[in-house]
C-alpha atoms as a PDB file:
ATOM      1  CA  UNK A   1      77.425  63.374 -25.631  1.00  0.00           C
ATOM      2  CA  UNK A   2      78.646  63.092 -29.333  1.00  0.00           C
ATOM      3  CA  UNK A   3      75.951  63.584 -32.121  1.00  0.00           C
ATOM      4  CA  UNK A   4      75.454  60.159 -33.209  1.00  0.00           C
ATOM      5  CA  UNK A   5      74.719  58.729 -29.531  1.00  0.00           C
ATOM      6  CA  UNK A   6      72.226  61.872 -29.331  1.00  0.00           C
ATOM      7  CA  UNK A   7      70.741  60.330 -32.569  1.00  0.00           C
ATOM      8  CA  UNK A   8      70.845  56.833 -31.012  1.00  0.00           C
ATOM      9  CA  UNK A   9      69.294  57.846 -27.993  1.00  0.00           C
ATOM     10  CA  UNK A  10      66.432  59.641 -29.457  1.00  0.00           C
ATOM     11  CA  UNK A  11      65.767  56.429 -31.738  1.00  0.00           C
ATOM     12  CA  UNK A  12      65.679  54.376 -28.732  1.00  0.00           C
ATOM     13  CA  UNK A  13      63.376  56.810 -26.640  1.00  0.00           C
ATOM     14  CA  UNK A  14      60.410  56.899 -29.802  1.00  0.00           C
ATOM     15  CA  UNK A  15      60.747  53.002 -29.710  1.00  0.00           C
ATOM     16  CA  UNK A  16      60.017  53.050 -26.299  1.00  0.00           C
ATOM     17  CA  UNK A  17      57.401  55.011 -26.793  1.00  0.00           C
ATOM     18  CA  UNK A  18      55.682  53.937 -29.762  1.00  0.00           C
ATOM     19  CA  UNK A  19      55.573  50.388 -27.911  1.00  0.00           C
ATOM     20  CA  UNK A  20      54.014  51.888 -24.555  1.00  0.00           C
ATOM     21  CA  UNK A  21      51.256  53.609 -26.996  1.00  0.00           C
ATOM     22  CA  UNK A  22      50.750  50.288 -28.693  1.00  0.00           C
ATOM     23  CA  UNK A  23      50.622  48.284 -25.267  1.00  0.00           C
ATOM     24  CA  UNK A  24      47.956  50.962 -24.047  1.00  0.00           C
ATOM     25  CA  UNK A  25      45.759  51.136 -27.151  1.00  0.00           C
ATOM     26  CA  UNK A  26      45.387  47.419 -26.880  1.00  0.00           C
ATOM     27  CA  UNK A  27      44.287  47.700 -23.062  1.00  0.00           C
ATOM     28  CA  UNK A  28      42.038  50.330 -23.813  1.00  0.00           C
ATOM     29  CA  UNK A  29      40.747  48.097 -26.767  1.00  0.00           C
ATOM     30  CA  UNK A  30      40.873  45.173 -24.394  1.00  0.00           C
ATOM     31  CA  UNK A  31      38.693  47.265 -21.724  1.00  0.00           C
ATOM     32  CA  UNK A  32      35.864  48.637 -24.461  1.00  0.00           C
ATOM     33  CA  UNK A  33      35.524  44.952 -25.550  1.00  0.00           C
ATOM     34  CA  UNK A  34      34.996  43.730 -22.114  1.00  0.00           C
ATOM     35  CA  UNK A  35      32.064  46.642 -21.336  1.00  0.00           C
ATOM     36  CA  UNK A  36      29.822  46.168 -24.087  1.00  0.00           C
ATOM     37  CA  UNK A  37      27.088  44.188 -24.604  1.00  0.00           C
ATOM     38  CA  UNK A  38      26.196  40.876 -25.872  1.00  0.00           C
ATOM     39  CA  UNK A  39      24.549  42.753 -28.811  1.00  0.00           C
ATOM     40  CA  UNK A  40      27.017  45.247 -29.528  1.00  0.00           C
ATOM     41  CA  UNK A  41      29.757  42.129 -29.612  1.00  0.00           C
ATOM     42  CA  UNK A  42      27.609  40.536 -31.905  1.00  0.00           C
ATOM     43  CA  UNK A  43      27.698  43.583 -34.278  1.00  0.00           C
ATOM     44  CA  UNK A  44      31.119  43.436 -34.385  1.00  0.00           C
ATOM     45  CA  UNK A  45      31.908  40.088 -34.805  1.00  0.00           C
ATOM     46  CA  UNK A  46      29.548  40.676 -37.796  1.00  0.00           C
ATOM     47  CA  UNK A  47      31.552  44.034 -38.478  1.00  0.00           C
ATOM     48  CA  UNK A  48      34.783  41.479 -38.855  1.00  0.00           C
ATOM     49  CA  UNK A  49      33.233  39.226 -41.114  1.00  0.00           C
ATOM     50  CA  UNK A  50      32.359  41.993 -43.591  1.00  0.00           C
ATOM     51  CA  UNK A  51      35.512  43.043 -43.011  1.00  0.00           C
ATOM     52  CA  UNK A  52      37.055  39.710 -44.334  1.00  0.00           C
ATOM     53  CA  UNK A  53      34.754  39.754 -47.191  1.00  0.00           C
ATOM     54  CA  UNK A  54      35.755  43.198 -48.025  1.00  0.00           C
ATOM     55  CA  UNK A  55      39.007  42.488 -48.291  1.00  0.00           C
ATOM     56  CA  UNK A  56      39.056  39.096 -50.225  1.00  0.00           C
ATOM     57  CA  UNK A  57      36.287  40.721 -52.447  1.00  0.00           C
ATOM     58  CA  UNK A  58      38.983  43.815 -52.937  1.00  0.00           C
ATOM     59  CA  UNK A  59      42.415  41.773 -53.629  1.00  0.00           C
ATOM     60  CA  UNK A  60      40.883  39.009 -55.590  1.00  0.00           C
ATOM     61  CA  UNK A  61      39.180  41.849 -57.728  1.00  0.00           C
ATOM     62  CA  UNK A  62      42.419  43.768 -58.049  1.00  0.00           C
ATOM     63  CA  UNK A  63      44.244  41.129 -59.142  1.00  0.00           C
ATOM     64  CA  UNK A  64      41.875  39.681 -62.036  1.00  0.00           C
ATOM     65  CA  UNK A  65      41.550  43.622 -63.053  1.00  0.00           C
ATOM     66  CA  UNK A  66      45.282  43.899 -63.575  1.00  0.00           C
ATOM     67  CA  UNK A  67      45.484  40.396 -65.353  1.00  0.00           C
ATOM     68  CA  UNK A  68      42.435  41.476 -67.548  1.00  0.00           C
ATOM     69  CA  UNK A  69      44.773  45.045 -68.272  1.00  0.00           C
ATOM     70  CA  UNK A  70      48.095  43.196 -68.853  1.00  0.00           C
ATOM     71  CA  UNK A  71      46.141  40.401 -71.467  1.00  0.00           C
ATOM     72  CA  UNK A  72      44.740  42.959 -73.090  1.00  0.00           C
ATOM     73  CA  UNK A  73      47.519  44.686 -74.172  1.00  0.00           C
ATOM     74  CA  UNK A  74      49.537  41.499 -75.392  1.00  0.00           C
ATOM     75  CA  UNK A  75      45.973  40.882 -77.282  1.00  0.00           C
ATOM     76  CA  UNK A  76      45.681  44.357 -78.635  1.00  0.00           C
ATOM     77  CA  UNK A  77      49.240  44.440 -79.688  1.00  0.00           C
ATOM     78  CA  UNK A  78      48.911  40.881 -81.180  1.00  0.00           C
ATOM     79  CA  UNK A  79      45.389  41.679 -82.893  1.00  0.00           C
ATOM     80  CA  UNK A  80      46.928  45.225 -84.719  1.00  0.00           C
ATOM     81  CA  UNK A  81      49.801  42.748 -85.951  1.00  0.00           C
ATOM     82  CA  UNK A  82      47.450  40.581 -88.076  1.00  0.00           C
ATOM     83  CA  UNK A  83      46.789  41.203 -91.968  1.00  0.00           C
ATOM     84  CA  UNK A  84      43.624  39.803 -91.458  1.00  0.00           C
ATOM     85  CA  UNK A  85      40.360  39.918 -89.007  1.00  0.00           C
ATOM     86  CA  UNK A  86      40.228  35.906 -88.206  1.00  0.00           C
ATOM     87  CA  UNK A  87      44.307  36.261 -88.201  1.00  0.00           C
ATOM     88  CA  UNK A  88      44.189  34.888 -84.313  1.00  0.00           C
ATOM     89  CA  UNK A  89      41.056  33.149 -84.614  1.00  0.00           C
ATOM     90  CA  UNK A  90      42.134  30.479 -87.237  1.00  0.00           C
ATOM     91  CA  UNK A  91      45.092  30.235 -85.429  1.00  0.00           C
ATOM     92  CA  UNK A  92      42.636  28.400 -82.277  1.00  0.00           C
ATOM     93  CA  UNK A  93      45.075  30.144 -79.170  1.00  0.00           C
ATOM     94  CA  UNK A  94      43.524  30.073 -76.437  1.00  0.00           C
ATOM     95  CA  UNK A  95      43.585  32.990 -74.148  1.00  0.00           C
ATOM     96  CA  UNK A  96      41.983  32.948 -70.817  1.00  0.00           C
ATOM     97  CA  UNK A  97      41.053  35.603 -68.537  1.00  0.00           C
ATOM     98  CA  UNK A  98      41.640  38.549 -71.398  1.00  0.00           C
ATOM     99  CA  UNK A  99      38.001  40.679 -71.896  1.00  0.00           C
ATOM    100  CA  UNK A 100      39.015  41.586 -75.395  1.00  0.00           C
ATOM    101  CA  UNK A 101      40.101  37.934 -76.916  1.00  0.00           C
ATOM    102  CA  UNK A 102      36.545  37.069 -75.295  1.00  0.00           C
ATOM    103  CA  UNK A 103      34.416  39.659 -77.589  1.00  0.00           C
ATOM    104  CA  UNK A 104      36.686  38.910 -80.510  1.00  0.00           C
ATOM    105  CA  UNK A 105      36.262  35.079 -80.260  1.00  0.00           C
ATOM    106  CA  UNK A 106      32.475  35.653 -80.217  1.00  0.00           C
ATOM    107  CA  UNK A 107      32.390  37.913 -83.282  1.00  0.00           C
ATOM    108  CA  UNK A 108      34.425  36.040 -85.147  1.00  0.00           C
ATOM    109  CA  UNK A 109      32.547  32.855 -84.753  1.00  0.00           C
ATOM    110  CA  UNK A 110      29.222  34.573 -85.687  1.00  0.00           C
ATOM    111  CA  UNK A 111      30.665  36.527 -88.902  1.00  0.00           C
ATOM    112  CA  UNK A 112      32.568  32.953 -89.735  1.00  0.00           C
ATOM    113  CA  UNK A 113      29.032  31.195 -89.252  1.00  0.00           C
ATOM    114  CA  UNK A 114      27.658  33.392 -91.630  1.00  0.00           C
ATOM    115  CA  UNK A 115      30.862  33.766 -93.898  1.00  0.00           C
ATOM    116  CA  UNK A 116      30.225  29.800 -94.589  1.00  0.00           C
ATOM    117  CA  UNK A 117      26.948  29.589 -94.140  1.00  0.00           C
ATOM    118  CA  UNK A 118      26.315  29.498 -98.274  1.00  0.00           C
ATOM    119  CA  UNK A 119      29.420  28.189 -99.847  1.00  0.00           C
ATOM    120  CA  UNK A 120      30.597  25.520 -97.415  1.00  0.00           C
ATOM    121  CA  UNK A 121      33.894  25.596 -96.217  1.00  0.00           C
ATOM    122  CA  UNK A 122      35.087  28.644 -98.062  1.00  0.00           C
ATOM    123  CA  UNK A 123      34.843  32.320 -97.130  1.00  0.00           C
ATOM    124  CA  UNK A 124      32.186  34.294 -98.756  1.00  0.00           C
ATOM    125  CA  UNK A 125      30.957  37.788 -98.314  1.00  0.00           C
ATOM    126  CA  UNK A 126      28.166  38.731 -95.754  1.00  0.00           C
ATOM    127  CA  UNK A 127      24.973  40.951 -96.010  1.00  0.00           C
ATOM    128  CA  UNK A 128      24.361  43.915 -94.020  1.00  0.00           C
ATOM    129  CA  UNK A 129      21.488  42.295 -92.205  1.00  0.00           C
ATOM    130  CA  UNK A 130      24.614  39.835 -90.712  1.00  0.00           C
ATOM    131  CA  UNK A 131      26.744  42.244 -90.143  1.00  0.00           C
ATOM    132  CA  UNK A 132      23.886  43.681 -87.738  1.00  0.00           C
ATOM    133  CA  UNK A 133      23.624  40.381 -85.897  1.00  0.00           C
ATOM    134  CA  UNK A 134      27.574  40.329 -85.700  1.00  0.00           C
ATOM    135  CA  UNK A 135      27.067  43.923 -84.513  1.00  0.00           C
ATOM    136  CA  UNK A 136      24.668  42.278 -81.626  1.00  0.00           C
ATOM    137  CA  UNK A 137      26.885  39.439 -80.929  1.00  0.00           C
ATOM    138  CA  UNK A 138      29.646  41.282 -79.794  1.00  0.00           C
ATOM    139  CA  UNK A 139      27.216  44.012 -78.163  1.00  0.00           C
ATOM    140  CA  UNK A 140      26.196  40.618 -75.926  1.00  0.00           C
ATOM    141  CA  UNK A 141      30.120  39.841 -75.215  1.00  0.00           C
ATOM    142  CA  UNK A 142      31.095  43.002 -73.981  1.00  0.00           C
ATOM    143  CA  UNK A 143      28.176  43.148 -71.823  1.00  0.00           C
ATOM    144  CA  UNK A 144      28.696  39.905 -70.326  1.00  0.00           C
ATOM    145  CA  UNK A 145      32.744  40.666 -69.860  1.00  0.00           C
ATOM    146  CA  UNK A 146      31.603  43.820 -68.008  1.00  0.00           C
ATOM    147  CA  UNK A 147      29.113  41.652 -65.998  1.00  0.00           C
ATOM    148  CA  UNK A 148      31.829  39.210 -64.942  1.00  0.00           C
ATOM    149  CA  UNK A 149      34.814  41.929 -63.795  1.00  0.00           C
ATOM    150  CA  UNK A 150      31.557  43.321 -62.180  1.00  0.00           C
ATOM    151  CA  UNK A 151      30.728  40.495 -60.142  1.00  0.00           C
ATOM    152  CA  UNK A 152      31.280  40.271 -56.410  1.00  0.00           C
ATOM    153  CA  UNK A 153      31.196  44.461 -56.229  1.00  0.00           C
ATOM    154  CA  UNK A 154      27.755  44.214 -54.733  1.00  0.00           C
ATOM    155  CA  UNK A 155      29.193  42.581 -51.527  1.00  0.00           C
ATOM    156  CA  UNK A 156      31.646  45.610 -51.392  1.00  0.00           C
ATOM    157  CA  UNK A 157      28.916  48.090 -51.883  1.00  0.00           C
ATOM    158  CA  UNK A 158      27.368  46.415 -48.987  1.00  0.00           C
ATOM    159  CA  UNK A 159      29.890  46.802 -46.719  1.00  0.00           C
ATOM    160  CA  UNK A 160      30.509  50.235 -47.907  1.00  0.00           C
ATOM    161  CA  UNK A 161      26.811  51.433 -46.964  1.00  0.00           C
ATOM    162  CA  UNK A 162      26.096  48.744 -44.041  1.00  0.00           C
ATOM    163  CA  UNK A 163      28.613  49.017 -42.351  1.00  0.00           C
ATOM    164  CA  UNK A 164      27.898  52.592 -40.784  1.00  0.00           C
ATOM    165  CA  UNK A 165      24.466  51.480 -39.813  1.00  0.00           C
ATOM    166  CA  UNK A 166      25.375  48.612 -38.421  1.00  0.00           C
ATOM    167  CA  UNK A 167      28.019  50.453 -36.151  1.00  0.00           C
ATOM    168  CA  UNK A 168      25.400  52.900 -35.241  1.00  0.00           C
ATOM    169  CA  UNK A 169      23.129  50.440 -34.119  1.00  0.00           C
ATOM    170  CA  UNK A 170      25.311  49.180 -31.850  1.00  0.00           C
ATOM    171  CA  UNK A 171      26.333  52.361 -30.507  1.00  0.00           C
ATOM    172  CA  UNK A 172      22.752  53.124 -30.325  1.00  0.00           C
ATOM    173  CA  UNK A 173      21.895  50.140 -28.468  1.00  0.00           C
ATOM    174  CA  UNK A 174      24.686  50.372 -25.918  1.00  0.00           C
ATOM    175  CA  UNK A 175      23.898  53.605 -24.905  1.00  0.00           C
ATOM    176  CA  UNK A 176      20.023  52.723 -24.063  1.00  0.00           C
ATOM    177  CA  UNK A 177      21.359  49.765 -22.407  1.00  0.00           C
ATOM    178  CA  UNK A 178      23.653  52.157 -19.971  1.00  0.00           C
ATOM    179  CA  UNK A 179      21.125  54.349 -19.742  1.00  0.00           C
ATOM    180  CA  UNK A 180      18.882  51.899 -18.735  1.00  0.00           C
ATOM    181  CA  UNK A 181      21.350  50.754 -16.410  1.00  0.00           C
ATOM    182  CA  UNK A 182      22.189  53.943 -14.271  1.00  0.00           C
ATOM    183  CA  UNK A 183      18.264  54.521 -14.148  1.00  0.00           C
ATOM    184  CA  UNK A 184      18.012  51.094 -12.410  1.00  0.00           C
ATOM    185  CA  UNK A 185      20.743  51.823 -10.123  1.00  0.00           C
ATOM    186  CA  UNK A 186      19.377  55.567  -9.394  1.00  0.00           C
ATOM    187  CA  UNK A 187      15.967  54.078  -8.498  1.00  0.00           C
ATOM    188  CA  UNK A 188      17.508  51.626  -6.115  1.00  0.00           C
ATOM    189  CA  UNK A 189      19.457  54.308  -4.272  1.00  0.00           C
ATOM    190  CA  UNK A 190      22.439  54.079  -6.355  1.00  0.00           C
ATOM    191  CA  UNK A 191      24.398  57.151  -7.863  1.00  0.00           C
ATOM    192  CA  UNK A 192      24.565  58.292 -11.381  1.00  0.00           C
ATOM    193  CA  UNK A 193      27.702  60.271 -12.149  1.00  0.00           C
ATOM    194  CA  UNK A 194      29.850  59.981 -14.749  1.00  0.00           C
ATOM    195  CA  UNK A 195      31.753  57.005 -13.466  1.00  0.00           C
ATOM    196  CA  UNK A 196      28.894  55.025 -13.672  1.00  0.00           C
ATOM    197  CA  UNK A 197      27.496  55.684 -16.955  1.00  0.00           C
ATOM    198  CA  UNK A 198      31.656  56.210 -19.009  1.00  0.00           C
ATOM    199  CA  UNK A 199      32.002  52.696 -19.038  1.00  0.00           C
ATOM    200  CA  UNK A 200      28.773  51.530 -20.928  1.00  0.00           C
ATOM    201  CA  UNK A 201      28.849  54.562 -23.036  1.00  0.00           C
ATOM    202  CA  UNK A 202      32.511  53.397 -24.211  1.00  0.00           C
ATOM    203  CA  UNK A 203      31.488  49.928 -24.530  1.00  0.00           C
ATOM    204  CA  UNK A 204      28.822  51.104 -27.255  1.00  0.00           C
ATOM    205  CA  UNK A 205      31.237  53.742 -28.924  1.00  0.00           C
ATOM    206  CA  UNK A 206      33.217  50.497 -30.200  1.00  0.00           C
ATOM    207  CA  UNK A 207      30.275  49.301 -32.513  1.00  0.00           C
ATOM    208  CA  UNK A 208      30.500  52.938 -34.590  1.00  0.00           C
ATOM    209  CA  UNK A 209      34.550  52.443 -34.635  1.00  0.00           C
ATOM    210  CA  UNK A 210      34.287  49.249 -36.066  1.00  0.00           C
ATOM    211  CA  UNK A 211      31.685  49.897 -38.608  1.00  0.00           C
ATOM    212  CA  UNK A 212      33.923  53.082 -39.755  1.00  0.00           C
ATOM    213  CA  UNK A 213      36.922  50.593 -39.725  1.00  0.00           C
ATOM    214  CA  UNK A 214      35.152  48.596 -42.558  1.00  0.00           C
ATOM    215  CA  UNK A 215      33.342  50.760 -44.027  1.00  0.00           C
ATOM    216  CA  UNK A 216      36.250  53.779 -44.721  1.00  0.00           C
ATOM    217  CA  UNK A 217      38.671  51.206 -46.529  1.00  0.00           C
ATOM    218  CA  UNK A 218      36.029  49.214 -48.718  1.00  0.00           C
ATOM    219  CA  UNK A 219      35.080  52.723 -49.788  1.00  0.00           C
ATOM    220  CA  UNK A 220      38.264  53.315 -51.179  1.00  0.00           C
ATOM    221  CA  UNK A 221      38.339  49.966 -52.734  1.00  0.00           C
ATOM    222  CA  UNK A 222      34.996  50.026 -54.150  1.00  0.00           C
ATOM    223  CA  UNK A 223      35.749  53.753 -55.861  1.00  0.00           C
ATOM    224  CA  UNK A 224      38.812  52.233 -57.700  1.00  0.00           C
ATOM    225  CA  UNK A 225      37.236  49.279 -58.571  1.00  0.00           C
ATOM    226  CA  UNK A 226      34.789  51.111 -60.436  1.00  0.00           C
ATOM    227  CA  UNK A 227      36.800  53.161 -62.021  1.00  0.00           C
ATOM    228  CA  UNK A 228      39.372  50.329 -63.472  1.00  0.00           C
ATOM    229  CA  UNK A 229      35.499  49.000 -64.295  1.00  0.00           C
ATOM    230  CA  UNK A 230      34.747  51.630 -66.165  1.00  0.00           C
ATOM    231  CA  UNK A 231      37.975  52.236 -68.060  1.00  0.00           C
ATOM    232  CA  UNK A 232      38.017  48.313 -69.500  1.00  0.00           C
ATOM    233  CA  UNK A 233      34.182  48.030 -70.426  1.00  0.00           C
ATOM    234  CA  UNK A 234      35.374  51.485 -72.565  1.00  0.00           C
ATOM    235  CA  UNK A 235      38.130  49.819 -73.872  1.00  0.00           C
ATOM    236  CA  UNK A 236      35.299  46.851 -74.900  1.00  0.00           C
ATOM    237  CA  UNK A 237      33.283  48.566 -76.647  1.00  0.00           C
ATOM    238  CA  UNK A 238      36.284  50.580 -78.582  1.00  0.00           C
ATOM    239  CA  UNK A 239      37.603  47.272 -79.421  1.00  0.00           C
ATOM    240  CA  UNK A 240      34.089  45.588 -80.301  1.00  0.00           C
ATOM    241  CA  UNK A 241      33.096  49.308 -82.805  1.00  0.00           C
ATOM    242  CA  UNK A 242      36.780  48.348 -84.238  1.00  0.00           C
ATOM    243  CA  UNK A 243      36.776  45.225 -85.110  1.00  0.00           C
ATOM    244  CA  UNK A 244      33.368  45.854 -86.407  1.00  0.00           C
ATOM    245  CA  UNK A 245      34.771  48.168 -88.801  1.00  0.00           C
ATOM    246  CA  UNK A 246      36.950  45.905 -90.116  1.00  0.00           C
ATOM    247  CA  UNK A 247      35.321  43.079 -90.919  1.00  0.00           C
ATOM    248  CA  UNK A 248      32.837  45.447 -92.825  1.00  0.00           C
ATOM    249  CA  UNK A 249      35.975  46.334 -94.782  1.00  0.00           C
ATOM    250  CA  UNK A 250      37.110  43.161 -95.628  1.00  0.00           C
ATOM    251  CA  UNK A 251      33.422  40.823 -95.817  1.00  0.00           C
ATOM    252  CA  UNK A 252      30.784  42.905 -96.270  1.00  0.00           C
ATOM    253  CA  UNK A 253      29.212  42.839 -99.762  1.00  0.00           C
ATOM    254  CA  UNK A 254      30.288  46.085-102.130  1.00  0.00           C
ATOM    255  CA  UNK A 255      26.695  47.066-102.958  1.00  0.00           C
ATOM    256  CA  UNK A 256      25.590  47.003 -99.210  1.00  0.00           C
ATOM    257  CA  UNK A 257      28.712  48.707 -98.636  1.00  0.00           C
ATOM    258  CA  UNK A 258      27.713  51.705-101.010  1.00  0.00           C
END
């Protein structure tokens, strides 16, 4: 036999194999499901919807966190290009989804409110007591950016510390009930070996399986999350203390500059 049919042979034989695993794993799935109980197929039914909300929550987050990265560096890149503060914002482009154009739009409005707010239509210069409630403008718009990537993580935390419990209350519960069962059976003459009590002891090992199914991935998920989180409400707040800066530079009067 020649190398290459060797090679062929073996490829063929771990096929063969890997399918026979498969094929079992799904009987043995197929024969847990069928021995537990009513509750403990309840729990994981349950278990599966979490685990659907899990993942939507996870992808749909993931995606809007790497939209929210990519806009903000066009943004940033666009912002560092202008001469002037209100360089985008008399422009009027509209940017949706970016965090950063967000805080920007909202402190510009409130330092342009306040720019006007003596001389009509043209651009004055701005006390220190505005600048502080530009300062708390954009203090507001960074919180409520970091609010919105935030939103929906409290289903994932959920399902992160839940899930377990939920698992182990089935397991819990399916092991009384086949407890329960082989005492019955022992106190009407019956026999309690192994073979009687493997089946309902599987049954309820299921439930802590499926709760580790959902709850090991959206851990994962909910870790990275808050880390991307954490690394763009940063990136807020450096851009909000920045663009702070400069409109101090450029508006704020010279003597409550000194």
């Amino acid at each position: 036999m020649t190398a290459a049919a060797a090679r062929r042979r073996g490829a063929v034989m771990n096929h063969v194999s890997a399918t026979a695993l498969l094929a079992r794993t799904q009987l043995d799935l197929l024969y847990v499901w069928d021995q537990a109980t009513l509750e403990g197929k309840a729990i994981i039914i349950l278990l599966v919807v979490f685990s659907i909300v899990a993942w939507s929550i996870m992808a749909t987050k993931a995606v809007e966190m790497r939209r929210a990265r990519r806009l903000n560096g066009y943004f940033d890149t666009e912002y560092h290009a202008q001469k002037n503060v209100f360089g985008i914002f008399d422009r009027r482009v509209p940017v949706e989804g970016c965090p950063l154009y967000a805080v920007y739009l909202a402190g510009c409005r409130e330092l342009d409110a306040r720019l006007r707010r003596d001389e009509g239509s043209r651009r004055s210069r701005v006390t220190l007591t505005d600048m502080e409630h530009v300062k708390r403008t954009l203090e507001g718009a960074v919180a409520r950016q970091a609010l919105k990537l935030e939103s929906g993580l409290i289903l994932l935390a959920i399902a992160v510390s839940g899930a377990p419990f939920l698992g182990l209350l089935g397991t819990v519960w399916g092991v009384m009930s086949a407890f329960s069962g082989v005492a019955q059976a022992t106190a009407a003459g019956g026999r309690a070996d192994l073979a009687a009590m493997a089946p309902g002891v599987a049954g309820a090992l299921i439930t802590t399986v499926a709760g580790l199914l959902v709850a090991i991935p959206s851990m994962f998920g909910y870790n990275w999350l808050v880390h991307n989180l954490r690394v763009l409400t940063v990136e807020l707040d450096n851009f909000a203390q920045e663009l702070v800066s400069q409109m101090e530079t450029e508006y704020l009067r010279e003597d409550d500059r000194a």
